[in-house]
Structures are given as structure tokens and as C-alpha cells.
C-alpha atoms as a PDB file:
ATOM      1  CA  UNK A   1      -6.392 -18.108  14.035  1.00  0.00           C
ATOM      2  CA  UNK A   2      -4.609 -15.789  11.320  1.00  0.00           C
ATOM      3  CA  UNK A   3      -5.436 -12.169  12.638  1.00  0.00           C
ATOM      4  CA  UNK A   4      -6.196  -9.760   9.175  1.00  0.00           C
ATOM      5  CA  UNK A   5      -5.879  -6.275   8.778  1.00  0.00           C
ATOM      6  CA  UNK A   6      -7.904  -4.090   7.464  1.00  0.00           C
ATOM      7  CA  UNK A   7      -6.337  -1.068   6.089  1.00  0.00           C
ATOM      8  CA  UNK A   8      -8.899   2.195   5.777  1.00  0.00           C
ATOM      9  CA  UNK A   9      -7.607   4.965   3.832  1.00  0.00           C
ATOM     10  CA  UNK A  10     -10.114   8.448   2.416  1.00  0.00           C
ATOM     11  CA  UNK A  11     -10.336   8.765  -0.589  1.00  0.00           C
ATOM     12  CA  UNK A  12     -11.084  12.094  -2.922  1.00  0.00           C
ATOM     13  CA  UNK A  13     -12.277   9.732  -6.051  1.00  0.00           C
ATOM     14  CA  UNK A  14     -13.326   6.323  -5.072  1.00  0.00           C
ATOM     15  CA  UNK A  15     -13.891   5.118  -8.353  1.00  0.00           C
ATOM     16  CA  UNK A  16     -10.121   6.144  -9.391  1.00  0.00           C
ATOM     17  CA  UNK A  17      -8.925   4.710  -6.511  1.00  0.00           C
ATOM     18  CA  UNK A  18     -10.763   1.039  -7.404  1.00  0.00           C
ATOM     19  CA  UNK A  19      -9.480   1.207 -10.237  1.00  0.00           C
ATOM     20  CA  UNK A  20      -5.853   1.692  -9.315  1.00  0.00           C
ATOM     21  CA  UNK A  21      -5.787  -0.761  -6.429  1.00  0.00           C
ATOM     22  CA  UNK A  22      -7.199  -3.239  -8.715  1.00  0.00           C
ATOM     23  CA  UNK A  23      -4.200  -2.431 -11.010  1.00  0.00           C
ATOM     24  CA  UNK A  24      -1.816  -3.391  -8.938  1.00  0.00           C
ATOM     25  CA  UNK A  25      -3.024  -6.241  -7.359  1.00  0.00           C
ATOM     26  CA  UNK A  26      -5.836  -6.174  -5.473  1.00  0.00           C
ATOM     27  CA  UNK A  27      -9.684  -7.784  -6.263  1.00  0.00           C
ATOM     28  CA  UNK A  28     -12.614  -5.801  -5.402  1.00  0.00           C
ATOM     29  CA  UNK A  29     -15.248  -7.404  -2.762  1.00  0.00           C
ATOM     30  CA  UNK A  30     -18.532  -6.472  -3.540  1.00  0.00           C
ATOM     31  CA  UNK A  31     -19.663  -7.321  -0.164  1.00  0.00           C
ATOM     32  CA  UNK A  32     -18.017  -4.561   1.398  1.00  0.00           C
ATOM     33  CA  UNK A  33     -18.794  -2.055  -1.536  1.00  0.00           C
ATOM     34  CA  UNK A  34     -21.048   0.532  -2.378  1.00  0.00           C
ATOM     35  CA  UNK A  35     -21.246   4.059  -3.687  1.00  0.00           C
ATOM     36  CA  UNK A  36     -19.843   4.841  -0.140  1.00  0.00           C
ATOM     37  CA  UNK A  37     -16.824   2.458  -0.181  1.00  0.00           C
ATOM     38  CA  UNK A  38     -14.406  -0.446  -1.935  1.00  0.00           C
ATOM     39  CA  UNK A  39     -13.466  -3.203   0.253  1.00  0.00           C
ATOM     40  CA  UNK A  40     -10.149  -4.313  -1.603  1.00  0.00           C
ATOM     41  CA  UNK A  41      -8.506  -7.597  -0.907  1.00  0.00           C
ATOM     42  CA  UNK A  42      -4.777  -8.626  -1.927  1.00  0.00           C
ATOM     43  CA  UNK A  43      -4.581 -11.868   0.486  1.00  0.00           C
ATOM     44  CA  UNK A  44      -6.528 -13.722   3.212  1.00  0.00           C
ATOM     45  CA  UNK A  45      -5.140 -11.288   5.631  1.00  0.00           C
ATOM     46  CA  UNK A  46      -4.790  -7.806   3.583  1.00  0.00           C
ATOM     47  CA  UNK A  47      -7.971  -5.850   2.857  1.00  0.00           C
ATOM     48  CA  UNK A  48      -7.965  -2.233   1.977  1.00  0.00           C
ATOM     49  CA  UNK A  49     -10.948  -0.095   2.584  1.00  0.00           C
ATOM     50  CA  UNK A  50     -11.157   2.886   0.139  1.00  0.00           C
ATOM     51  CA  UNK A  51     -13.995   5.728   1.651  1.00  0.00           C
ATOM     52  CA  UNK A  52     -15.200   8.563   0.198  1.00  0.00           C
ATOM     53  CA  UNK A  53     -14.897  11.732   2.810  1.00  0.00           C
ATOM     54  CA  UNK A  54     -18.002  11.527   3.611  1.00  0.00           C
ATOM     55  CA  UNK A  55     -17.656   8.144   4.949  1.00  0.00           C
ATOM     56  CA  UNK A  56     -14.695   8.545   6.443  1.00  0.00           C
ATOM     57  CA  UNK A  57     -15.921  11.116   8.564  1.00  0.00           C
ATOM     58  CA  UNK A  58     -18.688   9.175  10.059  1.00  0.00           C
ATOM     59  CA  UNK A  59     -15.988   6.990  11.754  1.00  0.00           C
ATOM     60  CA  UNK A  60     -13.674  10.078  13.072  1.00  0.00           C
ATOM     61  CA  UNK A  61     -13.832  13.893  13.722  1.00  0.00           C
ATOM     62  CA  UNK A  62     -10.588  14.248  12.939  1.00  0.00           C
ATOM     63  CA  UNK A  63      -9.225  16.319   9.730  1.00  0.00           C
ATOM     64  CA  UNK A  64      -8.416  14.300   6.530  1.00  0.00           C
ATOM     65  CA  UNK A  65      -4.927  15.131   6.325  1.00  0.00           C
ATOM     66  CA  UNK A  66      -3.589  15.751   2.702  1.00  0.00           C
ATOM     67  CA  UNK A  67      -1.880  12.953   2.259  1.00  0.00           C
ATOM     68  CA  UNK A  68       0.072  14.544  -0.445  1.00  0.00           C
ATOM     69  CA  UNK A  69       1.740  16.848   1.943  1.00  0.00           C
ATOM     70  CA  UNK A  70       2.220  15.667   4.768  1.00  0.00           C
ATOM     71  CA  UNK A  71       2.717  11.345   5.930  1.00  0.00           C
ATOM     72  CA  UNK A  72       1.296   9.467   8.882  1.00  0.00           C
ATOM     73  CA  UNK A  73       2.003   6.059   8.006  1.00  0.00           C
ATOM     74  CA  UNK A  74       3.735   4.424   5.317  1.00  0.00           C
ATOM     75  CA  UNK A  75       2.191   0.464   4.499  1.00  0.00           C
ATOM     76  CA  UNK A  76       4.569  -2.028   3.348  1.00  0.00           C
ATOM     77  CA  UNK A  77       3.525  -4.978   1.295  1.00  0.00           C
ATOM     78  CA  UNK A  78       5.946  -7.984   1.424  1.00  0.00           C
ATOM     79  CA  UNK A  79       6.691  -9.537  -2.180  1.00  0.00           C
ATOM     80  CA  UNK A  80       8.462 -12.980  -3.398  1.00  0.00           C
ATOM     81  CA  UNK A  81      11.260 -11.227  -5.408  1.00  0.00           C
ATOM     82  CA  UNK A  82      13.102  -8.265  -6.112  1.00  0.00           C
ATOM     83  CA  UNK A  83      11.459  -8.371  -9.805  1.00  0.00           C
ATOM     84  CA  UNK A  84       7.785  -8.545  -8.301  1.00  0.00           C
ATOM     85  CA  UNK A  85       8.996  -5.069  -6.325  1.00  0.00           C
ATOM     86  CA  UNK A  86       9.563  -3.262  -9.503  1.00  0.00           C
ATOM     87  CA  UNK A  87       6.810  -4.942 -11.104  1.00  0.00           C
ATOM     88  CA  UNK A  88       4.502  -3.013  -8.546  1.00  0.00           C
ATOM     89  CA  UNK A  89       6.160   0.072  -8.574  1.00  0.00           C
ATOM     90  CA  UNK A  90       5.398  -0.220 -12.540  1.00  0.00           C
ATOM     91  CA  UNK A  91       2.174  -0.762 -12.091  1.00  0.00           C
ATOM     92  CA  UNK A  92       1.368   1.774  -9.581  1.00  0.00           C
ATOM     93  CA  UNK A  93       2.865   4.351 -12.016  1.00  0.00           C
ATOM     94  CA  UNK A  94       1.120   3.546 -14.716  1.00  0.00           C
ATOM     95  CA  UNK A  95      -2.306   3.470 -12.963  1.00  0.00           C
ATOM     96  CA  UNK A  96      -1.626   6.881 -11.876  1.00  0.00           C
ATOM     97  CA  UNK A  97      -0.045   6.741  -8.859  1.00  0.00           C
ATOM     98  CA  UNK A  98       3.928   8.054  -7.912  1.00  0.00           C
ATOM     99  CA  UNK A  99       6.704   5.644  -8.420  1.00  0.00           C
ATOM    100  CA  UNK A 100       9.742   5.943  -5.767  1.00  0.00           C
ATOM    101  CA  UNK A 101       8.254   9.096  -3.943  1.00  0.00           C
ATOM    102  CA  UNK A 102      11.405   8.290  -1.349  1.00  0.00           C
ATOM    103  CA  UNK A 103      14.233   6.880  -1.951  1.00  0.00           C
ATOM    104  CA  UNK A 104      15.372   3.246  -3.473  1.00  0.00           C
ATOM    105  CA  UNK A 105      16.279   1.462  -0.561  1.00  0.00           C
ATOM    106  CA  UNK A 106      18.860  -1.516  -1.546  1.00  0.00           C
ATOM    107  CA  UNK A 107      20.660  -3.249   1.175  1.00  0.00           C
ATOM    108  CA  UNK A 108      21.508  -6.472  -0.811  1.00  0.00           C
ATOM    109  CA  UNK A 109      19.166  -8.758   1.333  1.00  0.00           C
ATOM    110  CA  UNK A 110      16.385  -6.796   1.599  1.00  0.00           C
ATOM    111  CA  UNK A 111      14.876  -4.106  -1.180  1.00  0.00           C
ATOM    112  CA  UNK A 112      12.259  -1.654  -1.164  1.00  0.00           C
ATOM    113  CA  UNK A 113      10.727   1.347  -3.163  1.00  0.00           C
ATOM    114  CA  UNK A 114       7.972   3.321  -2.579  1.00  0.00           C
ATOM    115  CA  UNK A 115       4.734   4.807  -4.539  1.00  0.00           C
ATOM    116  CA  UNK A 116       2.335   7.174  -3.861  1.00  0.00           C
ATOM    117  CA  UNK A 117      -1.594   6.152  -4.622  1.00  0.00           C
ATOM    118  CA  UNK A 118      -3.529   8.617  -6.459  1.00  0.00           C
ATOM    119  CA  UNK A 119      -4.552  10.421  -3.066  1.00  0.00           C
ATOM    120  CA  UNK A 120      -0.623  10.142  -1.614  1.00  0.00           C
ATOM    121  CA  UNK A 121      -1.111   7.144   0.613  1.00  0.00           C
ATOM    122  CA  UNK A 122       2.306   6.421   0.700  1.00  0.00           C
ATOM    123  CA  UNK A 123       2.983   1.804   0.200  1.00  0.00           C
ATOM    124  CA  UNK A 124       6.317   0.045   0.370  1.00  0.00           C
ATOM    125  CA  UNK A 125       6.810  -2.617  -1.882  1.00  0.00           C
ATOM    126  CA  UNK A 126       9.822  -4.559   0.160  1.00  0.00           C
ATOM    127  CA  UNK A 127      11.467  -8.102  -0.829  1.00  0.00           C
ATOM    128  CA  UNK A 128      13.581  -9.645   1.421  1.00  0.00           C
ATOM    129  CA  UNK A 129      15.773 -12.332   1.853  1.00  0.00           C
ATOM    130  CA  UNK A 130      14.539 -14.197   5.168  1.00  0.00           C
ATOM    131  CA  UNK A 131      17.970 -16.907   4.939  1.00  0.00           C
ATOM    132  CA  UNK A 132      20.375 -13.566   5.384  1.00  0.00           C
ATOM    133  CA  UNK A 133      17.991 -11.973   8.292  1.00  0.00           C
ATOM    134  CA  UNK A 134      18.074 -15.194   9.875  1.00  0.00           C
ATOM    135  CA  UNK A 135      21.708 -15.696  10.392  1.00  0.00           C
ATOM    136  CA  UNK A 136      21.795 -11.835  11.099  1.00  0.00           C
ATOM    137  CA  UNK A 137      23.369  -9.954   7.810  1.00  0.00           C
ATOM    138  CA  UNK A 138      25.841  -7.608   8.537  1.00  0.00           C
ATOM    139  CA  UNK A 139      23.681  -5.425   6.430  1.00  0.00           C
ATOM    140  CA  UNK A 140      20.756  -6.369   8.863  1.00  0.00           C
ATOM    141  CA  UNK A 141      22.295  -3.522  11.513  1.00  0.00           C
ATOM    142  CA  UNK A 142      22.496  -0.910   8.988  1.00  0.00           C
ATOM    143  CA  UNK A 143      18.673  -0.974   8.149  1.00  0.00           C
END
């Protein structure tokens, strides 16, 4: 059985945040939607749940941190080429999110940059070769 994930992230404006999920990529499901929440899918696997505050907070008691602040995870989406990586970075910039909020990282088999969703959820987009981690790049150590 293929195990999914289901990402939940608060969001200040959840019909921004639709909007710029479903820019880069993702499909809204209406099944897990309402005025509350977006579920967003990308694959079989990958689903993103955008929630208002006030949804969020039924789940937790914790504090919403700002994620534009401060980081307490960083997602990383896997992608078939180095061009598909800066293809979502472009997209994620111009549906109002932060391209490269860290640095370009660029280690020849494997590359990844970084954006920012409208709230500061921080995503990697990553590419990597899987021939040159197999037979263990030199590179590979240095990551």
C-alpha cells in the first residue's frame, strides 16, 4: 500500500492561498473543501491542507507561528528536471509567493531552490540525479 501525506499548513487568506497552490501545480479537491479549508492535491500521495486560523486551532493549542519569521519545517517536492525546478520557482513568484528565500543549492547531481508561499511556508523544489546517488557521487558527501 503507498502511504500519502497529508501536509496541513494555517493559512491568513485561504482563498489566496488556493489560488497560489493551484498556480503552481496543485488541483483543488472539493471534497475536502469548504469556507474552512482547501484540500490540495499534486500526486496520489501529496495533499496539502490549507486552514484558516480558526480551523487550525481546533486541531492544536499551540501558537501559529509566523511563518515569515521564524521556520519549523521546510517541504521538499521532488521534480523530473532541473528546468521543471526553475519552472516552479517561476511560478511561485509570480503567484505571489518568494522565489529563492535561501540559497541556490547546486551540487551538479542534485539541485534545489527554495520559495516562500504567500504565508512563508517555506517548499524546496529539488531535482536529482538518482544514477550519480546510486554509485555514491563524490558530491553526494558534501550535501
Amino acid at each position: 500500500m503507498t502511504r500519502t501525506i497529508f501536509v496541513n499548513l494555517p493559512v491568513a487568506d485561504l482563498q489566496k492561498s488556493t489560488a497560489f497552490y493551484e498556480a503552481i501545480g496543485f488541483t483543488k479537491d472539493d471534497r475536502f473543501s469548504d469556507e474552512t479549508a482547501s484540500g490540495m492535491v499534486l500526486s496520489d500521495a501529496i495533499h496539502v491542507m490549507l486552514l484558516t486560523h480558526d480551523k487550525w486551532k481546533t486541531f492544536t493549542t499551540k501558537t501559529i507561528p509566523d511563518a515569515k519569521r521564524s521556520a519549523q519545517v521546510m517541504n521538499a517536492l521532488s521534480c523530473d528536471s532541473r528546468e521543471a525546478v526553475d519552472s516552479m520557482i517561476a511560478e511561485a513568484a509570480r503567484a505571489g509567493g518568494t522565489a529563492d528565500c535561501n540559497p541556490v543549492q547546486d551540487h551538479g547531481f542534485m539541485y534545489g531552490r527554495d520559495f516562500e508561499d504567500p504565508d512563508g511556508h517555506v517548499w524546496e523544489a529539488f531535482w536529482m540525479d538518482m544514477k550519480a546517488a546510486e554509485v555514491g557521487s563524490p558530491d553526494l558527501a558534501e550535501a
